[in-house]
C-alpha atoms as a PDB file:
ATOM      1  CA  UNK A   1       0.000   0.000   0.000  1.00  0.00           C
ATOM      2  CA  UNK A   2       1.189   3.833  -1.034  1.00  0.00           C
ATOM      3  CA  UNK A   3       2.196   6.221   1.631  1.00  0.00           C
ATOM      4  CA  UNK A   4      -0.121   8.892   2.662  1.00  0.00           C
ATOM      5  CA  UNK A   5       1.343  11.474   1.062  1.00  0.00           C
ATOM      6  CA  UNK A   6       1.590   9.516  -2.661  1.00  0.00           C
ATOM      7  CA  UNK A   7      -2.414   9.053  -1.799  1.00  0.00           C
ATOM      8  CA  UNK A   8      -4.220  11.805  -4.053  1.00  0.00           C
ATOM      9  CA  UNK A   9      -7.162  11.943  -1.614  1.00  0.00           C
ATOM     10  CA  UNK A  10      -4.554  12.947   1.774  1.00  0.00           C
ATOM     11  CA  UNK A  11      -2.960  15.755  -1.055  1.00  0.00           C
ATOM     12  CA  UNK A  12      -6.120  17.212  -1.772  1.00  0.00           C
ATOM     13  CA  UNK A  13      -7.215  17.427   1.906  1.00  0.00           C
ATOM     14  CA  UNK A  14      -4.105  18.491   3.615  1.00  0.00           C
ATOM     15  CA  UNK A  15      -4.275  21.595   0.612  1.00  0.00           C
ATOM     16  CA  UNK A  16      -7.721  22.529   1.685  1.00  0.00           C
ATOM     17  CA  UNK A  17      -6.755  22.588   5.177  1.00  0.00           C
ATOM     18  CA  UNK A  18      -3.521  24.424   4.624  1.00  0.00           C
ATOM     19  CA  UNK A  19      -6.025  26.850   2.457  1.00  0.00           C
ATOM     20  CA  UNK A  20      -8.849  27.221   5.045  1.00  0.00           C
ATOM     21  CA  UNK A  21      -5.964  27.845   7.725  1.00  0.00           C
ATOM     22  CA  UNK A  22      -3.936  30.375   5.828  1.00  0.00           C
ATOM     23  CA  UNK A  23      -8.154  32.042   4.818  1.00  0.00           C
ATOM     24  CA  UNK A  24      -9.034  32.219   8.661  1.00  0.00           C
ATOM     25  CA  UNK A  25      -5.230  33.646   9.605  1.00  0.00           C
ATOM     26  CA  UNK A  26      -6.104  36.602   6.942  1.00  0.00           C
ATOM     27  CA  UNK A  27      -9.528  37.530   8.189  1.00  0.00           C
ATOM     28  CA  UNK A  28      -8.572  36.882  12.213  1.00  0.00           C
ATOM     29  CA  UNK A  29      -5.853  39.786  11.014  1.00  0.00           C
ATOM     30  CA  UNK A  30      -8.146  41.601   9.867  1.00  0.00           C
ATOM     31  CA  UNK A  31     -10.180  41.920  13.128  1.00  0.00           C
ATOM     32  CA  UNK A  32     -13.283  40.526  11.070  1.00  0.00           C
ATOM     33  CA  UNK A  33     -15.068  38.399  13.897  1.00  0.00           C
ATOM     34  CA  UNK A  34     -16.145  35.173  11.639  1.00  0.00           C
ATOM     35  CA  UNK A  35     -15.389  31.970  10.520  1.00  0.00           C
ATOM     36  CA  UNK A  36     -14.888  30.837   7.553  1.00  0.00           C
ATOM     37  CA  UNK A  37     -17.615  28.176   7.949  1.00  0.00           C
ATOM     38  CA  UNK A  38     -19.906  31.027   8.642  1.00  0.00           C
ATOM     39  CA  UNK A  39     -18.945  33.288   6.608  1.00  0.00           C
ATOM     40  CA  UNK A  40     -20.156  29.998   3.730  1.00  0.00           C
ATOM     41  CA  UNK A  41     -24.046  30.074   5.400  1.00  0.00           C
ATOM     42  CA  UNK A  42     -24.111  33.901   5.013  1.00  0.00           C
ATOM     43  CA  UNK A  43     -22.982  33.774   1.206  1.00  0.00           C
ATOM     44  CA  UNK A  44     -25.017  31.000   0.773  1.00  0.00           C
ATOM     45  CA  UNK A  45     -27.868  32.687   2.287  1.00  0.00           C
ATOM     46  CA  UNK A  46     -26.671  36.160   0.026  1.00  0.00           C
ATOM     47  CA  UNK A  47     -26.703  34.043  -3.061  1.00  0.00           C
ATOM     48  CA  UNK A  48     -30.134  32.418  -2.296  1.00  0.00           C
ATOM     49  CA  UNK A  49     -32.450  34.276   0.165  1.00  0.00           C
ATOM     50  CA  UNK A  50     -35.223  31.647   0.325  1.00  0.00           C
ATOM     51  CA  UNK A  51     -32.775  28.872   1.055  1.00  0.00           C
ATOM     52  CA  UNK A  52     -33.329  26.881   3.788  1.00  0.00           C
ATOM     53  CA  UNK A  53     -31.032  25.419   6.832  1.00  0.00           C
ATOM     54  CA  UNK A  54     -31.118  21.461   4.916  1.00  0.00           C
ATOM     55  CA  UNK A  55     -30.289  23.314   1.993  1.00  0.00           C
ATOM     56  CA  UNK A  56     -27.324  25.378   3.440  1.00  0.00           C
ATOM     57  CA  UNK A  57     -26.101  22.033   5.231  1.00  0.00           C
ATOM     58  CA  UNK A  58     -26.260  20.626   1.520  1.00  0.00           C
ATOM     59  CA  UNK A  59     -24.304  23.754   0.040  1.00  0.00           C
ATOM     60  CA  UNK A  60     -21.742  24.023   2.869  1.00  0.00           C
ATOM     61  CA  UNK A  61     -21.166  19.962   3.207  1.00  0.00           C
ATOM     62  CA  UNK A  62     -22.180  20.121   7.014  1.00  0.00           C
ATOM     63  CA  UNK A  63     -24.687  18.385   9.171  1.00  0.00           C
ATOM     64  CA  UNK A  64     -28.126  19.934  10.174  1.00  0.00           C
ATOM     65  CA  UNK A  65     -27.160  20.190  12.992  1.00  0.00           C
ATOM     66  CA  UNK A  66     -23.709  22.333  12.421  1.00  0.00           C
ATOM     67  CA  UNK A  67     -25.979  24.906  10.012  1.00  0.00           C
ATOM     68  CA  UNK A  68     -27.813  25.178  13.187  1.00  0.00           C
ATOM     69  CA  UNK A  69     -25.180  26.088  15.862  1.00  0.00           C
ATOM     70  CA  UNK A  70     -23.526  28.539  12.655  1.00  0.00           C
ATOM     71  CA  UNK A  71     -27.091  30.204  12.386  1.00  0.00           C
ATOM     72  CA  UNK A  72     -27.471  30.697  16.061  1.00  0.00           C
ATOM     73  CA  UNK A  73     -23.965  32.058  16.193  1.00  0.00           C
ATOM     74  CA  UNK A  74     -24.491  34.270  13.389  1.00  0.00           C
ATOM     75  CA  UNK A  75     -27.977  35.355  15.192  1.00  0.00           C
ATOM     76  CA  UNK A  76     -26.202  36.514  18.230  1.00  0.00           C
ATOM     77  CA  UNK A  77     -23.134  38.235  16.144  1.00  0.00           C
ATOM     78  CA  UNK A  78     -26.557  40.289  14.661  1.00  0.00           C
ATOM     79  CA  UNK A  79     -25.413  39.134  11.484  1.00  0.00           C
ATOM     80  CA  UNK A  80     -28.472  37.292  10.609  1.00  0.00           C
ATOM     81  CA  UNK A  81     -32.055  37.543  11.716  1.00  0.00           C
ATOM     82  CA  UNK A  82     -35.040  34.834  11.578  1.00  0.00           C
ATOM     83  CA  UNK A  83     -38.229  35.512  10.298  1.00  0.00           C
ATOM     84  CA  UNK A  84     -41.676  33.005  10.592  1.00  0.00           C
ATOM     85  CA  UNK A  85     -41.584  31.483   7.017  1.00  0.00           C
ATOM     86  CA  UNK A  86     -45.150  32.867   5.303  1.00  0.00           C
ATOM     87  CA  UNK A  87     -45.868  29.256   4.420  1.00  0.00           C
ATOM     88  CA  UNK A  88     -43.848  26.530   6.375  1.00  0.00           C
ATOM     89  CA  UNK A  89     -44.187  26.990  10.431  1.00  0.00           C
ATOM     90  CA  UNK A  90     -41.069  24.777  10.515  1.00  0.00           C
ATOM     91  CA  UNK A  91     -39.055  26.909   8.780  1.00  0.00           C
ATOM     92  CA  UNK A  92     -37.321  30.160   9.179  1.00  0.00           C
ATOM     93  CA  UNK A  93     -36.461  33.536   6.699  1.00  0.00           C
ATOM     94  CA  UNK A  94     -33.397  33.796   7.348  1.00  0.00           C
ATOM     95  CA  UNK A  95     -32.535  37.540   6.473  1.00  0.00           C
ATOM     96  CA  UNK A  96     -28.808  39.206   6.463  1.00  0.00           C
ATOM     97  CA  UNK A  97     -28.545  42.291   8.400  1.00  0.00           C
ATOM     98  CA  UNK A  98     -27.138  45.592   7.914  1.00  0.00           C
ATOM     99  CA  UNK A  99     -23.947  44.921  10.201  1.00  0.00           C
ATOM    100  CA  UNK A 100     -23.967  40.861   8.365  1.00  0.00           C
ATOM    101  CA  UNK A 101     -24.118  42.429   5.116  1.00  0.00           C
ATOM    102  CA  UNK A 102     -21.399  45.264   6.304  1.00  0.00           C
ATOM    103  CA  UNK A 103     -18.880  42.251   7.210  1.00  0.00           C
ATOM    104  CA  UNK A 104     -19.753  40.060   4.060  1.00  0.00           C
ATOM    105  CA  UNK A 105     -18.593  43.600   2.014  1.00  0.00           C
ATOM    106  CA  UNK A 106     -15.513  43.540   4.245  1.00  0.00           C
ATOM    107  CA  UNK A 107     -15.036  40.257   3.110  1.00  0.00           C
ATOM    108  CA  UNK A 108     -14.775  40.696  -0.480  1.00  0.00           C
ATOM    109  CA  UNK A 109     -11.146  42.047  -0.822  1.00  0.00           C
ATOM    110  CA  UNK A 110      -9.419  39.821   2.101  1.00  0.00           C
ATOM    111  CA  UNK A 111     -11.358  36.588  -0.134  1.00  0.00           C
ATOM    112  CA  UNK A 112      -9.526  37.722  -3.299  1.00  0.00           C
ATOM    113  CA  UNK A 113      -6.416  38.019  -2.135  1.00  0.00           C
ATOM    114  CA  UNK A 114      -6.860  34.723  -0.699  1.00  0.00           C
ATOM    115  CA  UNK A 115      -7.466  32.882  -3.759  1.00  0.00           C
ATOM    116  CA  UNK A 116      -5.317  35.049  -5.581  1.00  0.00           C
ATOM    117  CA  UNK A 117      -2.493  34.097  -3.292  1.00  0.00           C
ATOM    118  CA  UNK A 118      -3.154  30.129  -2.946  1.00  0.00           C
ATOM    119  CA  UNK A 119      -3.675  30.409  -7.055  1.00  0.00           C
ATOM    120  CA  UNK A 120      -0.567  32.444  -8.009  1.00  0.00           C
ATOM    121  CA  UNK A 121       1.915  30.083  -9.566  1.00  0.00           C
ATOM    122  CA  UNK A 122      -1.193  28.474 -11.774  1.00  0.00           C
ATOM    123  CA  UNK A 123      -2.161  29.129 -14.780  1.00  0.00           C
ATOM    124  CA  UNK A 124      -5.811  29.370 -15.836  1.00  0.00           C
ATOM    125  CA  UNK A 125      -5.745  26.152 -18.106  1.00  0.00           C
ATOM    126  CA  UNK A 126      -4.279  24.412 -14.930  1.00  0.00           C
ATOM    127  CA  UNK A 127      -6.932  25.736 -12.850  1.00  0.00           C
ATOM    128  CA  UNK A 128      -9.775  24.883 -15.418  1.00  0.00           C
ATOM    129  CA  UNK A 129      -7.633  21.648 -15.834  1.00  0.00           C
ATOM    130  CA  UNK A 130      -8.534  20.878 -12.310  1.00  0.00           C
ATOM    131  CA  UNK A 131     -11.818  21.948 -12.021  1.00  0.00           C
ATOM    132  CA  UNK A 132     -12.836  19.731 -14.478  1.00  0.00           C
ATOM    133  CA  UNK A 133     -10.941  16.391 -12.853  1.00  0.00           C
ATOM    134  CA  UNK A 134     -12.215  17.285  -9.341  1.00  0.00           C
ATOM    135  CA  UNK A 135     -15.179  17.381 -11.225  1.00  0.00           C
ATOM    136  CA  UNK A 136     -15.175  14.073 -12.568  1.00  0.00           C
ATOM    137  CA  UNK A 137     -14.119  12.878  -9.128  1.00  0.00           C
ATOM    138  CA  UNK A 138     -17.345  14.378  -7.839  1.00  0.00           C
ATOM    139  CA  UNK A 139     -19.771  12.529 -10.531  1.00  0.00           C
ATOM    140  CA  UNK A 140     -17.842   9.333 -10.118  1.00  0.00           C
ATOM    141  CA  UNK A 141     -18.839   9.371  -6.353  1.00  0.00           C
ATOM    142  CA  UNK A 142     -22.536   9.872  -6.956  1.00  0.00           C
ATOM    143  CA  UNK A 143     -24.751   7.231  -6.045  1.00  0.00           C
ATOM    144  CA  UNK A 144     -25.428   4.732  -8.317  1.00  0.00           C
ATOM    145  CA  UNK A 145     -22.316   5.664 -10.557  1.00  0.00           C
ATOM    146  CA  UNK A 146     -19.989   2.440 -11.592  1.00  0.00           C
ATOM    147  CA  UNK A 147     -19.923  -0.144  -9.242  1.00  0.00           C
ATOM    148  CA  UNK A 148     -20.189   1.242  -6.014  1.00  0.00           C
END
């Protein structure tokens, strides 16, 4: 059996780690009081007002129950409010406030220069390049793909 680190799988985790780690170390700097996990619910939540918390979980590859304790969280930082869905009592609006909004903006430069940093030494067809294997990586693991 290979070593860990010959294993593509331990490669691609230990860079997203090393990514989130070097992401959260820019916007602790910058006195912005949020995770990167939560700063994912509030885009997601930017990006698609009506979505709901199973949704979110979904978007952000957490449990229910994770989306939860983030939403609280980010209901206490005011950076998020809930609202009695019109139509569903079980579910929440869950609206972005002015101050949520305010640090989302903040956001927006620190994120760039995150990506832009991690990114710098590849080229766009080696980004696209591997986009489109992690991709295929993602389809093969679908249910009911091959012979799983």
């Amino acid at each position: 059996m290979e070593k860990l680190d010959q294993v593509l799988f331990f490669t691609l985790e230990k860079s997203i780690k090393k990514y989130r780690q070097f992401a959260q170390k820019q916007i602790d700097s910058a006195n912005i009081d949020i995770t990167i996990d939560q700063w994912l619910v509030l885009k997601s939540i930017q990006d698609l007002p009506d979505i709901s918390q199973h949704q979110i979980a979904e978007n952000v590859f957490k449990d229910y129950a994770s989306v939860t304790r983030m939403i609280e969280l980010l209901v206490k930082k005011d950076y998020l409010t809930r609202a009695f869905h019109a139509t569903d009592r079980r579910r929440f609006n869950l609206i972005i406030t002015k101050k949520g909004n305010s640090v989302l903006d903040k956001l927006i430069p620190i994120i760039t220069a995150n990506r832009k940093q991690a990114l710098k030494s590849l080229t766009k067809e080696e980004i696209e390049k591997n986009r489109a294997f992690l991709n295929r990586i993602i389809e093969n693991c679908k249910p009911g793909i091959g012979n799983l």
